[in-house]
PDB file of N, CA and C in Angstrom:
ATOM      1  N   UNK A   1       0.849  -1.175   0.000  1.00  0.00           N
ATOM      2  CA  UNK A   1       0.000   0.000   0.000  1.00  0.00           C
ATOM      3  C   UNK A   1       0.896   1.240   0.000  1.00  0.00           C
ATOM      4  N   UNK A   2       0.952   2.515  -0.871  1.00  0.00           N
ATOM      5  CA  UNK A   2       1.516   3.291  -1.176  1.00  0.00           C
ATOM      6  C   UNK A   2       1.084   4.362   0.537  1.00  0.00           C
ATOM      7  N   UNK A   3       2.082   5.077   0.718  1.00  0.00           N
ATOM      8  CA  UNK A   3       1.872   5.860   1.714  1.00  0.00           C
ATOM      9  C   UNK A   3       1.036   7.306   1.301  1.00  0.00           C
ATOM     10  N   UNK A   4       0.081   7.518   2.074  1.00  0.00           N
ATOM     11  CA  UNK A   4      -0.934   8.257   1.779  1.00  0.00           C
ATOM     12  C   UNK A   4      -0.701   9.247   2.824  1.00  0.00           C
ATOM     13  N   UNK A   5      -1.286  10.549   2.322  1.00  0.00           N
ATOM     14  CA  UNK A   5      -1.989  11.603   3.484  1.00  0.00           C
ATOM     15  C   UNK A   5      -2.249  11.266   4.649  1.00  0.00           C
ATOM     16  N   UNK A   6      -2.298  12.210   5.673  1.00  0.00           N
ATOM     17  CA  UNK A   6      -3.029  11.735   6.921  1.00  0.00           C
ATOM     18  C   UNK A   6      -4.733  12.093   6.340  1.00  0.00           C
ATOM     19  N   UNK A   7      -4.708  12.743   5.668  1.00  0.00           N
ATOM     20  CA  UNK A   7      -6.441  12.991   5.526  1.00  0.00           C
ATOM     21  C   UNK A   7      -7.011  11.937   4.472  1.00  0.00           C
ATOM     22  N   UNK A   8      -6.269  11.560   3.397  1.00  0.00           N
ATOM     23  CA  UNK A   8      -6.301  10.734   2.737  1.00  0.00           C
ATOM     24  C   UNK A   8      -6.956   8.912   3.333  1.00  0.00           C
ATOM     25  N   UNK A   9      -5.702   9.116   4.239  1.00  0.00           N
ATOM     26  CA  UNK A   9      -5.845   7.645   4.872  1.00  0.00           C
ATOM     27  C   UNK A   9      -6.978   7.481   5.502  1.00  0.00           C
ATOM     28  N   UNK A  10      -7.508   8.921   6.600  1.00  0.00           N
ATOM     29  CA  UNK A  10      -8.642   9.077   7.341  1.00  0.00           C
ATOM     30  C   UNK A  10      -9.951   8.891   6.005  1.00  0.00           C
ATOM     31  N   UNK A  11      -9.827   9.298   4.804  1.00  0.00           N
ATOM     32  CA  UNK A  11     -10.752   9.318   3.981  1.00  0.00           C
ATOM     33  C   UNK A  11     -11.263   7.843   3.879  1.00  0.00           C
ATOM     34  N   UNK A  12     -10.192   7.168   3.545  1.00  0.00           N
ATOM     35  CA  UNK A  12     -10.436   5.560   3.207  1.00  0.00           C
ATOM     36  C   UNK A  12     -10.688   4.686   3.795  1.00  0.00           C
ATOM     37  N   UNK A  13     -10.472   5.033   5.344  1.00  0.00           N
ATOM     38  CA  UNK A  13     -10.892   4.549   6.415  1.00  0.00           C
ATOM     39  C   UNK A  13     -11.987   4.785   6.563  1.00  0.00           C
ATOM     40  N   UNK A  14     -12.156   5.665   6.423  1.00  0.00           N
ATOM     41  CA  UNK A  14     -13.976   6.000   6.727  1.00  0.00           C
ATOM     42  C   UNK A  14     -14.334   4.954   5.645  1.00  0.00           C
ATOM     43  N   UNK A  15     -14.584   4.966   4.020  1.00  0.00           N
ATOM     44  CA  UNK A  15     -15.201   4.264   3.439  1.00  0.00           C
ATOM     45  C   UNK A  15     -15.310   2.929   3.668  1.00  0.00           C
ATOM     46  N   UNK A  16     -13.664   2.272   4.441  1.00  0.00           N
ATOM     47  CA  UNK A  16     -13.861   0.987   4.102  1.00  0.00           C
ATOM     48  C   UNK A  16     -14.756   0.672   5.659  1.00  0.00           C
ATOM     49  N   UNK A  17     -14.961   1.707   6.326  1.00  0.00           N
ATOM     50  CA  UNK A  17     -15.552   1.073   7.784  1.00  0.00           C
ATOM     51  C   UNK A  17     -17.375   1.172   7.397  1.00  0.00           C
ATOM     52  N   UNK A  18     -17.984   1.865   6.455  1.00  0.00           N
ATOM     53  CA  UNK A  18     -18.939   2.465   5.816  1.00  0.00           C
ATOM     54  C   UNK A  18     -19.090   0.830   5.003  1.00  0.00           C
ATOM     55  N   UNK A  19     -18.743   0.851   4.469  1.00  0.00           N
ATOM     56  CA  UNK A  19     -18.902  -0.926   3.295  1.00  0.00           C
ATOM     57  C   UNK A  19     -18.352  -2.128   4.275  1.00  0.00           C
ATOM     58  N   UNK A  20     -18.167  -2.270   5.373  1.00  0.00           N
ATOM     59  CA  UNK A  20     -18.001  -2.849   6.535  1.00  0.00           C
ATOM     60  C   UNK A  20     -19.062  -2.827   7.137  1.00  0.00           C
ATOM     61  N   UNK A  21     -19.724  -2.050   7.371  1.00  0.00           N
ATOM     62  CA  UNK A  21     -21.025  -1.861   8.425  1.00  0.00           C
ATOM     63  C   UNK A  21     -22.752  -2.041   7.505  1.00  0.00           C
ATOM     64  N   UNK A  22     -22.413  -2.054   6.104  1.00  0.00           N
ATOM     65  CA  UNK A  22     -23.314  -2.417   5.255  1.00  0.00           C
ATOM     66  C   UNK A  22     -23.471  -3.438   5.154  1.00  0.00           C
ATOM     67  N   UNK A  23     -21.953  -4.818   5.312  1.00  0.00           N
ATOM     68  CA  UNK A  23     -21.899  -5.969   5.261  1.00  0.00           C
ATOM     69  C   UNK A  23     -22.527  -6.495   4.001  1.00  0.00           C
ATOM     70  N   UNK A  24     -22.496  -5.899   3.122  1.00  0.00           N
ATOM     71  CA  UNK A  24     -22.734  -6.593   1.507  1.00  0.00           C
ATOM     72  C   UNK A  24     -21.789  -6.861   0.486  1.00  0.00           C
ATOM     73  N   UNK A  25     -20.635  -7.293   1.671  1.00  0.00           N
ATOM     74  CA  UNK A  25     -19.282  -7.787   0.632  1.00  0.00           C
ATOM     75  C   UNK A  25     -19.116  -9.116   1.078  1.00  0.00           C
ATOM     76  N   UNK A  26     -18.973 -10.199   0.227  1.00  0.00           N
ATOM     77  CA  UNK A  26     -18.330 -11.140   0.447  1.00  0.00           C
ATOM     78  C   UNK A  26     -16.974 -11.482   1.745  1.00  0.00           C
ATOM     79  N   UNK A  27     -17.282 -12.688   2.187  1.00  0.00           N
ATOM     80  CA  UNK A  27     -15.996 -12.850   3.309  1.00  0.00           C
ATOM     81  C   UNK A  27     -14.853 -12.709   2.870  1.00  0.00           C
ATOM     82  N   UNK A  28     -14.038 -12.999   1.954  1.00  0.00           N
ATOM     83  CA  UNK A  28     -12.871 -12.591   1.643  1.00  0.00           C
ATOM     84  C   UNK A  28     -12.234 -11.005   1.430  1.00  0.00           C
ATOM     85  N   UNK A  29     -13.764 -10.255   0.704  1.00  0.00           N
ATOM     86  CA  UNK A  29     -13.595  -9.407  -0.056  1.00  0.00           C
ATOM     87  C   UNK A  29     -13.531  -8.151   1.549  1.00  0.00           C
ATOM     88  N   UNK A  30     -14.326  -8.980   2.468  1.00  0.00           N
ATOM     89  CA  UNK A  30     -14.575  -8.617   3.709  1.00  0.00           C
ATOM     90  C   UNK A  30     -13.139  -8.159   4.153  1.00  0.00           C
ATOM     91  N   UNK A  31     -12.894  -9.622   4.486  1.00  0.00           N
ATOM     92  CA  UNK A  31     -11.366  -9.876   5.206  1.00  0.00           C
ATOM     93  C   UNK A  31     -10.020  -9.093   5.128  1.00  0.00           C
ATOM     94  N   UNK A  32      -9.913  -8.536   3.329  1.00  0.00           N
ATOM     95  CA  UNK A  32      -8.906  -7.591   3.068  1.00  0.00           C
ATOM     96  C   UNK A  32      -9.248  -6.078   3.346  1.00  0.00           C
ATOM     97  N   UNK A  33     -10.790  -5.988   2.938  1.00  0.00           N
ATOM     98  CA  UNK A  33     -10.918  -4.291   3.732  1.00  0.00           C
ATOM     99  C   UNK A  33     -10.994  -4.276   5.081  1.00  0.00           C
ATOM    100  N   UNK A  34     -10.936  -5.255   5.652  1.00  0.00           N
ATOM    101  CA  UNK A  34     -10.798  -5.122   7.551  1.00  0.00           C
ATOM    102  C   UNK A  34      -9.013  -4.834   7.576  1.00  0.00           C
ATOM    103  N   UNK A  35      -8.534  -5.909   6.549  1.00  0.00           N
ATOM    104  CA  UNK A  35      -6.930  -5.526   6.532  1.00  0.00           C
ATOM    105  C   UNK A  35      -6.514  -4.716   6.537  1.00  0.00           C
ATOM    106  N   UNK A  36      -7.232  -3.988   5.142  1.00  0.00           N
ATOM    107  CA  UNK A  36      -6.503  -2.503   4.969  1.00  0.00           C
ATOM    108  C   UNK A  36      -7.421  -1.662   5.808  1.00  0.00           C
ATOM    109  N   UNK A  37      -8.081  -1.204   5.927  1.00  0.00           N
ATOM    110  CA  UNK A  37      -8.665  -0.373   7.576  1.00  0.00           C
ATOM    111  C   UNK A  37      -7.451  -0.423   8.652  1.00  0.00           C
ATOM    112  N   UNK A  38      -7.123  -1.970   9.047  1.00  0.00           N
ATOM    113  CA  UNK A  38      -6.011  -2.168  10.259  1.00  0.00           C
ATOM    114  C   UNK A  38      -4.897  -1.134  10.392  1.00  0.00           C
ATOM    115  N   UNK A  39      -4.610  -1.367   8.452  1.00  0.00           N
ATOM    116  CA  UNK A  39      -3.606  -1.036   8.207  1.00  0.00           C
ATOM    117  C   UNK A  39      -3.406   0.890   8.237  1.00  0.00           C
ATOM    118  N   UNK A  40      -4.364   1.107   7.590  1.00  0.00           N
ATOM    119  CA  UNK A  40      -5.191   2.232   8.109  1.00  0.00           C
ATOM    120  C   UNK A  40      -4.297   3.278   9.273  1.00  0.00           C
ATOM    121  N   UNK A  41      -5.529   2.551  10.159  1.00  0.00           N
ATOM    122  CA  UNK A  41      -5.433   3.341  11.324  1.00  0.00           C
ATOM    123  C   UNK A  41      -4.442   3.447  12.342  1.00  0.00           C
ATOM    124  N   UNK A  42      -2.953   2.250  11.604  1.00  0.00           N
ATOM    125  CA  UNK A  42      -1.983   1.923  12.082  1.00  0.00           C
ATOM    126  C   UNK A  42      -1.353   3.220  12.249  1.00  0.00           C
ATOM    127  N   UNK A  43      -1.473   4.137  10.292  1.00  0.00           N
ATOM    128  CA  UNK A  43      -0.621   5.170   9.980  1.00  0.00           C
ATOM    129  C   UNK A  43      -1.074   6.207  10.356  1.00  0.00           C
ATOM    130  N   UNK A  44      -2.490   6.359  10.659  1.00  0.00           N
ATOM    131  CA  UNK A  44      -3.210   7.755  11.349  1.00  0.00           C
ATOM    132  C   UNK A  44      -2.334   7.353  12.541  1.00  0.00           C
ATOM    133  N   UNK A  45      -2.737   6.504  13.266  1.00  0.00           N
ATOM    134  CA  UNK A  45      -2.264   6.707  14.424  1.00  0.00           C
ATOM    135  C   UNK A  45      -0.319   7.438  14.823  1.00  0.00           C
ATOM    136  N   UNK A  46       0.415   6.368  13.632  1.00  0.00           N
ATOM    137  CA  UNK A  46       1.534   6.849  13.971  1.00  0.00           C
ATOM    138  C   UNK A  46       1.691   8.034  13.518  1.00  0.00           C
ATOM    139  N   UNK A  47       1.007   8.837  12.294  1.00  0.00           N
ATOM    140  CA  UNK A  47       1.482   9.967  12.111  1.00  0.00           C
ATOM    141  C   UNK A  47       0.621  11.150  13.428  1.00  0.00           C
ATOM    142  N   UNK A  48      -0.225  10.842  14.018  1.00  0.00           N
ATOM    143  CA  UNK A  48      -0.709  11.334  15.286  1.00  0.00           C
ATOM    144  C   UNK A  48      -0.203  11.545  16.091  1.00  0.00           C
ATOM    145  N   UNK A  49       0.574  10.331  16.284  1.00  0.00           N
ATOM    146  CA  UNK A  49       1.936  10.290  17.389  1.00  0.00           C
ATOM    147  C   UNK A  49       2.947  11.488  17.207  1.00  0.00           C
ATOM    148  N   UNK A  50       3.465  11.051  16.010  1.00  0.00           N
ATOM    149  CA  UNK A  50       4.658  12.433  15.226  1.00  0.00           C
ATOM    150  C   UNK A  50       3.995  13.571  15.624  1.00  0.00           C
ATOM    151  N   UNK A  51       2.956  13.671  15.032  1.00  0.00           N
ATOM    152  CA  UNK A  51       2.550  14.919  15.202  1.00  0.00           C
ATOM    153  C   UNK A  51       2.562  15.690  16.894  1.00  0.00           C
ATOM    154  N   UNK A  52       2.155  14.762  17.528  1.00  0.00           N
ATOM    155  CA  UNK A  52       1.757  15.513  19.091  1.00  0.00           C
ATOM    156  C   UNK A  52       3.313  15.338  19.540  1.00  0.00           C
ATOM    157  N   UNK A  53       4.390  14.385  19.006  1.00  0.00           N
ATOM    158  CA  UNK A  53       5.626  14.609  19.558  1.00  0.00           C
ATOM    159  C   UNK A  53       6.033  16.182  19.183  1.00  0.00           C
ATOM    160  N   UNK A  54       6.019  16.349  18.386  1.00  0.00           N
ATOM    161  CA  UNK A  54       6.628  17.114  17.355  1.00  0.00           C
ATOM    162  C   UNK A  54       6.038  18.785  18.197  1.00  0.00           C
ATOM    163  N   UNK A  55       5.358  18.810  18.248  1.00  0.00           N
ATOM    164  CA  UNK A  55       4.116  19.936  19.099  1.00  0.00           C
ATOM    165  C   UNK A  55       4.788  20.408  20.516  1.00  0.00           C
ATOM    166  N   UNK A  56       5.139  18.867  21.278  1.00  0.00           N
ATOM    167  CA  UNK A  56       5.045  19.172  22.509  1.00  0.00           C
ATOM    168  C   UNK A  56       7.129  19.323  22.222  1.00  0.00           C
ATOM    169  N   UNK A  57       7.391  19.330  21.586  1.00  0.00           N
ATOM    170  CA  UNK A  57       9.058  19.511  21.266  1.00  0.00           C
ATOM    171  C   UNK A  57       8.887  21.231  21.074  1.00  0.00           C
ATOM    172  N   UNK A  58       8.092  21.577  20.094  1.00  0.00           N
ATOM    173  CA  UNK A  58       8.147  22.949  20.139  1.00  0.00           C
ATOM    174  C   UNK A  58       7.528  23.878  21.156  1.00  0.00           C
ATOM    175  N   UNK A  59       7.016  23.066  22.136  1.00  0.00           N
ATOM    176  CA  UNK A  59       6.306  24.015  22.895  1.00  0.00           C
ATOM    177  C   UNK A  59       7.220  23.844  24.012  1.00  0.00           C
ATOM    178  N   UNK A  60       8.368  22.898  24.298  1.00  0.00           N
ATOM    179  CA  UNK A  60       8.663  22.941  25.284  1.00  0.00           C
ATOM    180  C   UNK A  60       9.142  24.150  25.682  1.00  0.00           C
ATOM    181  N   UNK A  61       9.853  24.913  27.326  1.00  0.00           N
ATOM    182  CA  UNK A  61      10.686  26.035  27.094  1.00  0.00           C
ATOM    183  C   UNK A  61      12.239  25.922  27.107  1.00  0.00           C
ATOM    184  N   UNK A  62      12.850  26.943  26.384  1.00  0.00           N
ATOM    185  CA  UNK A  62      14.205  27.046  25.982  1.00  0.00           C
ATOM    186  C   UNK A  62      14.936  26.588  27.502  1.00  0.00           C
ATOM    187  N   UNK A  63      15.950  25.931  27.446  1.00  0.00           N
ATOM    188  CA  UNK A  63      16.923  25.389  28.600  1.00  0.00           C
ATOM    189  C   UNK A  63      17.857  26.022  28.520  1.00  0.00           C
TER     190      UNK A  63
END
């Protein structure tokens, strides 16, 4: 999976949790959009992380 946006990723996540909750996909077809969702919210999350590191680095005060 090519590395995406943080808004991007949040975009696709939404859809695949949207065609997840409709449940009118086949089990397999199921199984890989639960994958990629996982996979998903792996990279929101870590770029979330970066981000609030990154924040609380600049906010710290000068030493």
């Amino acid at each position: 999976m090519k590395a995406l946006s943080f808004e991007a990723s949040l975009t696709r996540l939404e859809e695949i949790v949207q065609r997840l909750e409709r449940g009118d996909m086949a089990l397999e077809e199921g199984l890989k959009a639960f994958e990629e969702g996982i996979t998903l919210s792996q990279q929101c999350q870590f770029k979330l992380d970066a981000a609030e590191k990154r924040i609380e680095e600049l906010t710290q005060p000068l030493k």
